[in-house]
N, C-alpha and C. Protein backbone atom coordinates (compact mmCIF):
# COMPACT_ATOMS: atom_id res chain seq x y z
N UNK A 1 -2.63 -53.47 68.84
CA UNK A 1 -2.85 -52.05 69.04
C UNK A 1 -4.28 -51.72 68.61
N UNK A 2 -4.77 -50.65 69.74
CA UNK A 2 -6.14 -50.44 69.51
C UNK A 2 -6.43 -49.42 68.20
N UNK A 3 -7.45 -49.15 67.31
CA UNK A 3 -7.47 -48.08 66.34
C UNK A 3 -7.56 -46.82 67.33
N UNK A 4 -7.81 -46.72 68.55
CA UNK A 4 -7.46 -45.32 69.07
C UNK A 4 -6.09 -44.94 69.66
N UNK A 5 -5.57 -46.11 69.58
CA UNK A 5 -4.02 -45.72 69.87
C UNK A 5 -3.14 -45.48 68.63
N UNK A 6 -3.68 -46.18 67.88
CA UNK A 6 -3.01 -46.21 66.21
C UNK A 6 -3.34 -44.58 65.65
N UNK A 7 -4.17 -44.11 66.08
CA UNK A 7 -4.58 -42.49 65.61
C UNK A 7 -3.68 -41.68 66.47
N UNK A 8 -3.32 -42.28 67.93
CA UNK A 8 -2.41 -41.19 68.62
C UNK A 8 -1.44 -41.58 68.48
N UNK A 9 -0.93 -42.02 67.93
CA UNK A 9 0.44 -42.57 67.39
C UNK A 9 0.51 -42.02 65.77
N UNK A 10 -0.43 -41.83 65.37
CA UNK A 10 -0.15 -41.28 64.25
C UNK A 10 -0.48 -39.62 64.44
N UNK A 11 -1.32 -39.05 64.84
CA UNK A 11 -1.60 -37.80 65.52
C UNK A 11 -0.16 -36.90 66.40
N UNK A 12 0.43 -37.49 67.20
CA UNK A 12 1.82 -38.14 67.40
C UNK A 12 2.92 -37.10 66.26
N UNK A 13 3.03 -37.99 65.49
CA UNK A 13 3.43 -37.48 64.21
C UNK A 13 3.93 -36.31 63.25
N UNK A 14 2.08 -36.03 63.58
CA UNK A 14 1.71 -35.09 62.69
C UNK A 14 1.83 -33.48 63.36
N UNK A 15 1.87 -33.80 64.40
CA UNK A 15 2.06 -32.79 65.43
C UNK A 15 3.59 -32.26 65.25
N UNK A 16 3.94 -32.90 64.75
CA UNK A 16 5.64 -32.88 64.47
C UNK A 16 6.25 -31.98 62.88
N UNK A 17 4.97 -32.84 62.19
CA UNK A 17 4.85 -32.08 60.75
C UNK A 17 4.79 -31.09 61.58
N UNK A 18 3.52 -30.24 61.69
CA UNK A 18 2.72 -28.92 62.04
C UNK A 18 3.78 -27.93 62.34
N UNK A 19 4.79 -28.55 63.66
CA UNK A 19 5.64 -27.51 64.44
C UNK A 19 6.87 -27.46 63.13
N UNK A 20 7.37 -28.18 62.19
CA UNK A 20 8.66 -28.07 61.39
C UNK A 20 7.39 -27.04 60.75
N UNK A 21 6.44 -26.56 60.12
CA UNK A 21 5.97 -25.81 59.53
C UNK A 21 6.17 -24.52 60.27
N UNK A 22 5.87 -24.35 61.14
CA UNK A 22 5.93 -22.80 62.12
C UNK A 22 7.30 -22.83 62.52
N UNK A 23 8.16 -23.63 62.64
CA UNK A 23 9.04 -23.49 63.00
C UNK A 23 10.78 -23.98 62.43
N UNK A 24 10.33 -24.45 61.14
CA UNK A 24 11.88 -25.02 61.02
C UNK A 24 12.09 -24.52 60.16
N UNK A 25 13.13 -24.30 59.72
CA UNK A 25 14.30 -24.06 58.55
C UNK A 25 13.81 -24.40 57.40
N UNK A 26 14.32 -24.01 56.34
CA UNK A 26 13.88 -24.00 54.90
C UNK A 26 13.89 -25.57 54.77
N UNK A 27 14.80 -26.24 54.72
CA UNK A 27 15.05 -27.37 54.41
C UNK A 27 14.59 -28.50 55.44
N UNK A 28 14.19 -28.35 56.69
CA UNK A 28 13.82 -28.78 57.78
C UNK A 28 12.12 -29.30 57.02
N UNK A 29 11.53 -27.77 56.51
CA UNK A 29 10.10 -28.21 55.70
C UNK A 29 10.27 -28.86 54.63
N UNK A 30 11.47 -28.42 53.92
CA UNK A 30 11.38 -29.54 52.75
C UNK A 30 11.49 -30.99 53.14
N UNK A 31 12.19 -31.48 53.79
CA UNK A 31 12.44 -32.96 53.97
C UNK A 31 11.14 -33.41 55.10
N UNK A 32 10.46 -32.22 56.33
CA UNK A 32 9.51 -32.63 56.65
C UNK A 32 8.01 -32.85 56.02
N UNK A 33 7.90 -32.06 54.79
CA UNK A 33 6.93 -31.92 53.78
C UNK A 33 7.14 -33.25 52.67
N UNK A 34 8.19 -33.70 52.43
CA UNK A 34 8.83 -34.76 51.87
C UNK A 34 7.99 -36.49 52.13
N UNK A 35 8.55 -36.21 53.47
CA UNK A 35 7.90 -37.58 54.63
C UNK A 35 6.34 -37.49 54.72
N UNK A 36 6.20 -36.26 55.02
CA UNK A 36 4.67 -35.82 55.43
C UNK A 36 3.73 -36.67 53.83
N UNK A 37 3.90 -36.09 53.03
CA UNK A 37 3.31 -36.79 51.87
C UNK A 37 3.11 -38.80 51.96
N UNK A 38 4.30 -39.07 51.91
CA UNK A 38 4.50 -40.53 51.91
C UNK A 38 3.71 -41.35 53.02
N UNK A 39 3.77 -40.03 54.36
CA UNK A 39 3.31 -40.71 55.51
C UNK A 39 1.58 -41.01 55.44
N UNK A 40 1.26 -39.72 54.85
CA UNK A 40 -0.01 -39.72 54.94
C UNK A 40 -1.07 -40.53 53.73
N UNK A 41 0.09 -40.39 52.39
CA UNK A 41 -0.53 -42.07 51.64
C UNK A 41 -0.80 -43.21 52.33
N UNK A 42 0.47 -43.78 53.44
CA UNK A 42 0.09 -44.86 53.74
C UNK A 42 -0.43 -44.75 54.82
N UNK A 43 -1.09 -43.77 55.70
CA UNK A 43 -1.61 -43.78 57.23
C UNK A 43 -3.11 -43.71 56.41
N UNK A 44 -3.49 -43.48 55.28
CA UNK A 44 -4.44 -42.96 54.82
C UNK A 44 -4.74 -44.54 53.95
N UNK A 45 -3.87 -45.65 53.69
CA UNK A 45 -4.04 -46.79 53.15
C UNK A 45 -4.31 -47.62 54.69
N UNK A 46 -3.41 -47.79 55.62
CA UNK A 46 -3.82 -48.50 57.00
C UNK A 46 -4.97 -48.30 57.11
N UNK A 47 -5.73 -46.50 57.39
CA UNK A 47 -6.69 -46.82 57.68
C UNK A 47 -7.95 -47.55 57.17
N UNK A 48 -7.88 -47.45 55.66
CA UNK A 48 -8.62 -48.10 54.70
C UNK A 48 -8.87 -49.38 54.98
N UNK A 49 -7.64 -49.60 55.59
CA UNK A 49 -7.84 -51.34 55.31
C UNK A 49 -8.18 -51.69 56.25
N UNK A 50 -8.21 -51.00 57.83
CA UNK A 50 -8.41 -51.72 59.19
C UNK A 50 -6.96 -52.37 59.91
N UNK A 51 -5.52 -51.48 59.66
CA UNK A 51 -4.59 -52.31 59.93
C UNK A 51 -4.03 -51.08 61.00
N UNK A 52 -3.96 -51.23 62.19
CA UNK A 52 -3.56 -50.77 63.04
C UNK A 52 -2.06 -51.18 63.85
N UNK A 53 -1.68 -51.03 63.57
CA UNK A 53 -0.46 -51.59 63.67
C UNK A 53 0.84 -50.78 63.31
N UNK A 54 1.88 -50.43 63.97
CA UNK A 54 2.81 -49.61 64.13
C UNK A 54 3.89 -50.03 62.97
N UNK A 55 4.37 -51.34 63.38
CA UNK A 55 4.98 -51.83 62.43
C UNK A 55 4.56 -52.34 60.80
N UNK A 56 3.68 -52.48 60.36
CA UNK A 56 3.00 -52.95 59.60
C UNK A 56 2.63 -50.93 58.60
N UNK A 57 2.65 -49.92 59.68
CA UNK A 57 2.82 -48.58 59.04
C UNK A 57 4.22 -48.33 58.69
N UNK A 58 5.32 -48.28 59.30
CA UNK A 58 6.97 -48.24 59.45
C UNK A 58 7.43 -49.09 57.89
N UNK A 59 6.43 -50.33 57.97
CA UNK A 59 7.03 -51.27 56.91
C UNK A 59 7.09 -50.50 55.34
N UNK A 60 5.40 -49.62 55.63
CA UNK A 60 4.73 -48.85 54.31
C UNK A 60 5.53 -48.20 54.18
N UNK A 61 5.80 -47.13 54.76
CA UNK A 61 6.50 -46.00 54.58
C UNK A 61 7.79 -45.86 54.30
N UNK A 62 8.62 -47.16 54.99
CA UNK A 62 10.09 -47.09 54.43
C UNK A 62 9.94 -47.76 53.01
N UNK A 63 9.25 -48.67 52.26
CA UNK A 63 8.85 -49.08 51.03
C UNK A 63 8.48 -48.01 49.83
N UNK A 64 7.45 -47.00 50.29
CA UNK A 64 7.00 -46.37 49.51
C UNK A 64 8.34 -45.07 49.57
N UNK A 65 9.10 -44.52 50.55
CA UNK A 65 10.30 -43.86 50.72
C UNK A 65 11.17 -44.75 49.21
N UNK A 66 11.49 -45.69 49.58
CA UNK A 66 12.74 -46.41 49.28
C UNK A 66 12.50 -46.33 47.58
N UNK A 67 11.02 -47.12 47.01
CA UNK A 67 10.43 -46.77 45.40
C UNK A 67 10.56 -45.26 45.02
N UNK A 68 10.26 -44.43 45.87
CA UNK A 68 10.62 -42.66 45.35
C UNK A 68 12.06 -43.00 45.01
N UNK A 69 12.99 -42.99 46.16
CA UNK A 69 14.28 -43.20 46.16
C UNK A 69 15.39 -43.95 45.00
N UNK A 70 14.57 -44.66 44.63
CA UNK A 70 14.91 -45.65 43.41
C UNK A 70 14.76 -44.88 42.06
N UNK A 71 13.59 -44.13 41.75
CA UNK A 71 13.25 -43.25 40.70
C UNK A 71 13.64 -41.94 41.12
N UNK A 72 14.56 -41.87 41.58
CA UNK A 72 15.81 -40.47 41.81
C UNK A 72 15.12 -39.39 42.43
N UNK A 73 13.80 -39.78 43.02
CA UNK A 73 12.88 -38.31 42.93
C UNK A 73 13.87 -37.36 43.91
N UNK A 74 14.67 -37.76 44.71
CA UNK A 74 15.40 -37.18 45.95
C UNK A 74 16.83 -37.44 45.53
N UNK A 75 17.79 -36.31 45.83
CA UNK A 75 19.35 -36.44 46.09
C UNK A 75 19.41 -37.05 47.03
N UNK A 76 21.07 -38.17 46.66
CA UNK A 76 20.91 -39.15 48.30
C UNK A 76 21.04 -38.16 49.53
N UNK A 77 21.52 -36.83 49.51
CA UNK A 77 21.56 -36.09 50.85
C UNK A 77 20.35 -36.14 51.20
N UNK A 78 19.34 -35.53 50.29
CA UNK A 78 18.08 -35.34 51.09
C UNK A 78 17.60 -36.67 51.20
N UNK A 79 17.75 -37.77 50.65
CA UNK A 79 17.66 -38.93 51.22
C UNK A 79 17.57 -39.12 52.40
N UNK A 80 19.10 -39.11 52.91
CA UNK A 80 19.47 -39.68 53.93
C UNK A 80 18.44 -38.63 55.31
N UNK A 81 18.37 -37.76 54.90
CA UNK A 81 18.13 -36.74 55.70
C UNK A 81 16.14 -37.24 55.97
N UNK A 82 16.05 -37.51 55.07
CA UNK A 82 14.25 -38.04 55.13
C UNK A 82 14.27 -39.32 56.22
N UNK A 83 15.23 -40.14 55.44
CA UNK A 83 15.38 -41.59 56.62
C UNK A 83 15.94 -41.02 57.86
N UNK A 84 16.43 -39.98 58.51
CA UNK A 84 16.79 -39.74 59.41
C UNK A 84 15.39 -39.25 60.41
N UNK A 85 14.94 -38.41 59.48
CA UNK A 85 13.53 -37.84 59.97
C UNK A 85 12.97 -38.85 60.47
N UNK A 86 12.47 -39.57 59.65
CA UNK A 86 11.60 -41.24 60.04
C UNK A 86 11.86 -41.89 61.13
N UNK A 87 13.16 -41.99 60.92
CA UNK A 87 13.71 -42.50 62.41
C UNK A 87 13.46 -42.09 63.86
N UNK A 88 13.44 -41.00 63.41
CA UNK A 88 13.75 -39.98 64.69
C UNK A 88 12.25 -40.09 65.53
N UNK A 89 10.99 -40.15 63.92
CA UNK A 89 9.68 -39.89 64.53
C UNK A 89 9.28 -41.43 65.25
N UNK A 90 9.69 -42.16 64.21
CA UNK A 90 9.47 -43.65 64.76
C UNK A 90 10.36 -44.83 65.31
N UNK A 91 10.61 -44.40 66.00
CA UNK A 91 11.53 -44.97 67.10
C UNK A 91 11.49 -46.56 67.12
């Protein structure tokens, strides 16, 4: 994957944050504001490093999800509800 496809794939995304902001439910922003954080540590570490790559982002993010998850920062509802998000964005 090219680094200009790796930006619209992540651009992609974020476009997704943006609209749960104007448009979703209380809790829709919380769990999209949730992801949004985690996502953008590691889209913000890929790019650092030169790693363009879809899977190699998916890998970060369910890792750095899963360590929050471990240190209770989230109820498993809103858990599950974050990994659902993820899913949904990254197919």
């Amino acid at each position: 994957m090219t680094e200009q496809q790796f930006i619209a794939y992540i651009e992609e995304i974020e476009q997704h944050f943006h609209q749960t902001v104007a448009e979703g439910s209380e809790q829709e922003l919380f769990v999209s504001s949730y992801l949004n954080g985690h996502f953008d540590l590691m889209v913000s570490r890929a790019l650092n490093l030169g790693i363009y790559s879809t899977e190699a982002l998916d890998k970060a993010v369910r890792e750095s999800l899963q360590q929050a998850f471990d240190n209770k920062e989230l109820e498993p509802d809103d858990q599950q509800q974050v990994i659902r998000l993820w899913q949904r964005l990254n197919p």
